[in-house]
N, C-alpha and C. Protein backbone atom coordinates (compact mmCIF):
# COMPACT_ATOMS: atom_id res chain seq x y z
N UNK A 1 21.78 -19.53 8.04
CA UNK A 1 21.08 -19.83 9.28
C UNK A 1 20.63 -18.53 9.97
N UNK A 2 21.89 -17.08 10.13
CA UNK A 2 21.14 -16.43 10.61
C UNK A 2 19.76 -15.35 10.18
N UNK A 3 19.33 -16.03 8.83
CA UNK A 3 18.06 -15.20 7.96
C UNK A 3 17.04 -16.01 8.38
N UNK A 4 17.31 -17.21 8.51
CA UNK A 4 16.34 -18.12 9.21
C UNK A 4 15.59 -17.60 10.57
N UNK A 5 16.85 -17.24 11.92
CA UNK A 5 16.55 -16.90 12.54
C UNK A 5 15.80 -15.68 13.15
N UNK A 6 16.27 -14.65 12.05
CA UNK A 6 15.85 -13.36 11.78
C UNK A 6 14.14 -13.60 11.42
N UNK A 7 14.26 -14.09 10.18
CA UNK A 7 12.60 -14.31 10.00
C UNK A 7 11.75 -15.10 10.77
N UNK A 8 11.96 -15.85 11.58
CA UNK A 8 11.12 -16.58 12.75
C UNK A 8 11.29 -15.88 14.08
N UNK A 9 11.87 -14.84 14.08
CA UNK A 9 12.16 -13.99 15.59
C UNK A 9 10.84 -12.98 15.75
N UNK A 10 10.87 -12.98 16.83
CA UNK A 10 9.50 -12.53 17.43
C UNK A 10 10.13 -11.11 17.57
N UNK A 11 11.53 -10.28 18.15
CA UNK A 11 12.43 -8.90 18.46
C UNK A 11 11.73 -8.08 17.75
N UNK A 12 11.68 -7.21 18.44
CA UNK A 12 11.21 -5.47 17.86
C UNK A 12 12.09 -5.57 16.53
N UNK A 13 13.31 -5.73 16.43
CA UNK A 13 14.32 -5.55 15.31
C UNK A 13 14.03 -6.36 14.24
N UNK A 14 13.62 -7.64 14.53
CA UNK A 14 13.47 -9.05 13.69
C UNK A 14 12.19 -8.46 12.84
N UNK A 15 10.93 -7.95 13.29
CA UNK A 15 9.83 -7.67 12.74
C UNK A 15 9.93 -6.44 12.08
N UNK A 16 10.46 -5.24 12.23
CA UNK A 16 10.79 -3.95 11.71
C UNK A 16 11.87 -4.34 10.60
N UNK A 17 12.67 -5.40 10.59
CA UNK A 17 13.42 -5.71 9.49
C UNK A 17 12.86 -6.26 8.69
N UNK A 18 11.53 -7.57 8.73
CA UNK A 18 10.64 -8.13 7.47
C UNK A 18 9.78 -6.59 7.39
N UNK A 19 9.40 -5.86 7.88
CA UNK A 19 8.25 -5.33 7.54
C UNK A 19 8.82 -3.92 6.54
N UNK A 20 10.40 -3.49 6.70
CA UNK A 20 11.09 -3.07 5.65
C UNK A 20 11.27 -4.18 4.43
N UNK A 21 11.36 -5.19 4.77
CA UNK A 21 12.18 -5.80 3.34
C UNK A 21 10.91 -5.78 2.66
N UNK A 22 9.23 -5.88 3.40
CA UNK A 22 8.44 -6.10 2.82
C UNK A 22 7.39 -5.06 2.19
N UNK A 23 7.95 -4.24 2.29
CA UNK A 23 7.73 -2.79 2.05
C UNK A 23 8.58 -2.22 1.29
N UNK A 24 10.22 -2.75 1.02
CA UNK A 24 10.72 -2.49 -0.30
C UNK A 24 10.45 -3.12 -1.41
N UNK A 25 10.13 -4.70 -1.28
CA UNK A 25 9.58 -5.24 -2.11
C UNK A 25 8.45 -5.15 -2.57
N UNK A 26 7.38 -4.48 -2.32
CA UNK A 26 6.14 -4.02 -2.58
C UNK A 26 6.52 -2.95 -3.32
N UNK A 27 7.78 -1.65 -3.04
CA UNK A 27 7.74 -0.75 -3.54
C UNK A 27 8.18 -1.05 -4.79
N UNK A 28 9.10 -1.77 -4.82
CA UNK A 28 9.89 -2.30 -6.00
C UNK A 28 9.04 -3.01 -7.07
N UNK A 29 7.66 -3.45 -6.97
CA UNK A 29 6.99 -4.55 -7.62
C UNK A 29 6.07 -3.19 -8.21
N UNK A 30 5.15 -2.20 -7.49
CA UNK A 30 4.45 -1.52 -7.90
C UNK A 30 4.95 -0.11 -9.02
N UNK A 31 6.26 -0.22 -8.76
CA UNK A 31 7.06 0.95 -9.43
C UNK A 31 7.39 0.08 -10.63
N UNK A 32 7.26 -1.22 -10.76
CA UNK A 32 7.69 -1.73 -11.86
C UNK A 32 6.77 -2.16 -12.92
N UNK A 33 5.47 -1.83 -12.39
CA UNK A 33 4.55 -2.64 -12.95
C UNK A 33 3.43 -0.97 -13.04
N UNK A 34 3.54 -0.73 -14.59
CA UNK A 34 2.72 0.92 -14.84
C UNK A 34 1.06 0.32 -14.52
N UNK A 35 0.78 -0.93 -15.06
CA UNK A 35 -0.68 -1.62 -15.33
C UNK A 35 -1.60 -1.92 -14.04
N UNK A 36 -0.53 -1.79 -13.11
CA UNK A 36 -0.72 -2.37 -11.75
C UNK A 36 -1.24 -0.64 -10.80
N UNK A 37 -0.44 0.06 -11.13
CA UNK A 37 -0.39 1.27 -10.68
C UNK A 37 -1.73 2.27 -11.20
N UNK A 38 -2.16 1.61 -12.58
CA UNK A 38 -2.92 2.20 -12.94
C UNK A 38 -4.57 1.66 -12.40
N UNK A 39 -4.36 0.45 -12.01
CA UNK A 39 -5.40 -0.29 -11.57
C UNK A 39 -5.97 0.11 -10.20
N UNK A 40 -4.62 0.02 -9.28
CA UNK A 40 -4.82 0.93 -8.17
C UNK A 40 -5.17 2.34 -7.64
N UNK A 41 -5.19 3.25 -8.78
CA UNK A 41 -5.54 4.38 -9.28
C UNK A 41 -6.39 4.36 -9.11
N UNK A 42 -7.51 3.56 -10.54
CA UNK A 42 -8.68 3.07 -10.32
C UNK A 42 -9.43 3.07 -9.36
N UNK A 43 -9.08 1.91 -8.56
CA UNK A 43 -9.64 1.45 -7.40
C UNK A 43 -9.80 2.71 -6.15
N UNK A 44 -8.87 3.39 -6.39
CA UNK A 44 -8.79 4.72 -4.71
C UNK A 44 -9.98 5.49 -5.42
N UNK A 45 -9.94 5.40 -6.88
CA UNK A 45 -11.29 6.95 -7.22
C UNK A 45 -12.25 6.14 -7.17
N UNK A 46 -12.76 4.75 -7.34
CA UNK A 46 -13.93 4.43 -7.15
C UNK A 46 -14.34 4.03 -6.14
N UNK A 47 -13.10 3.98 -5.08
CA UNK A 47 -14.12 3.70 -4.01
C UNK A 47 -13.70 4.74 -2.60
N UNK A 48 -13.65 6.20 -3.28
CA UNK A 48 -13.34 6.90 -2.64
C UNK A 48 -14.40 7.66 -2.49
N UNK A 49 -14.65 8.90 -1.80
CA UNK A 49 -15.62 10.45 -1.18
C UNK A 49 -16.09 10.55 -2.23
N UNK A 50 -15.24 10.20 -3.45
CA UNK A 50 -15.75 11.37 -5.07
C UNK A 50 -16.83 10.36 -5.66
N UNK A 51 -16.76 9.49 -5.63
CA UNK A 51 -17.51 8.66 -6.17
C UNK A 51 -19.66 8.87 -5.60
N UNK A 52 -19.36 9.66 -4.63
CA UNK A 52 -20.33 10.62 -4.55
C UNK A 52 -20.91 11.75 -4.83
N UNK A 53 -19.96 12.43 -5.78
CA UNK A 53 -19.87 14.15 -5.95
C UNK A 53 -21.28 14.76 -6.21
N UNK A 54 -21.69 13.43 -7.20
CA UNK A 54 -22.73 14.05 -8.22
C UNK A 54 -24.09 14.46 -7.49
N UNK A 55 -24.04 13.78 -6.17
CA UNK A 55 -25.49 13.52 -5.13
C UNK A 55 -25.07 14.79 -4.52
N UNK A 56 -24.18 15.33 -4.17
CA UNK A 56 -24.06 16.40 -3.11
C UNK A 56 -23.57 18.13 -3.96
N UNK A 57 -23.50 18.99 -3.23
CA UNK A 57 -22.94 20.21 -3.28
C UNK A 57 -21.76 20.19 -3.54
N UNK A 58 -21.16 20.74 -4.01
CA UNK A 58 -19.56 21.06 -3.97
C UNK A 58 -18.85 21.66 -2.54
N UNK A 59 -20.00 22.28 -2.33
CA UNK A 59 -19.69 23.41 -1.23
C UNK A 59 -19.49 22.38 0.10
N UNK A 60 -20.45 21.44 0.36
CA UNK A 60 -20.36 20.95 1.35
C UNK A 60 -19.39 19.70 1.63
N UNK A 61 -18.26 19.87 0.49
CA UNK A 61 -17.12 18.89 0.53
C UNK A 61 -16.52 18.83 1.41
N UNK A 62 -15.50 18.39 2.02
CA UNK A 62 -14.42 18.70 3.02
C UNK A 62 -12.98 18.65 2.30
C-alpha cells in the first residue's frame, strides 16, 4: 500500500523518487541493450550541428 501511495503522491519526495527509479531504469535498459545504444548514436550525429559540416567552413564552427 505504501508504493501505491508513493506513486500517486503529488510531494517534492514522491516525484524525485519516480523520477530516480525512472532514470535507473532507463539507465539499466540502455546499458543493456549495445543495438539500442548504437541507434541512439546514430540519431545525435544525424540530427546534430555536424550533419552540416560539408556546407560550411571548419573555421566558423563553434
Amino acid at each position: 500500500m505504501r508504493f501505491k501511495t508513493l506513486w500517486s503522491s503529488q510531494s517534492i519526495v514522491a516525484q524525485l523518487t519516480r523520477m530516480m527509479l525512472l532514470l535507473g531504469l532507463s539507465l539499466v535498459v540502455v546499458h543493456n541493450s549495445p543495438t539500442l545504444i548504437t541507434l541512439l548514436a546514430e540519431q545525435a550525429v544525424n540530427s546534430g550541428c555536424h550533419q552540416h559540416m560539408g556546407e560550411m567552413d571548419h573555421s566558423q564552427h563553434h
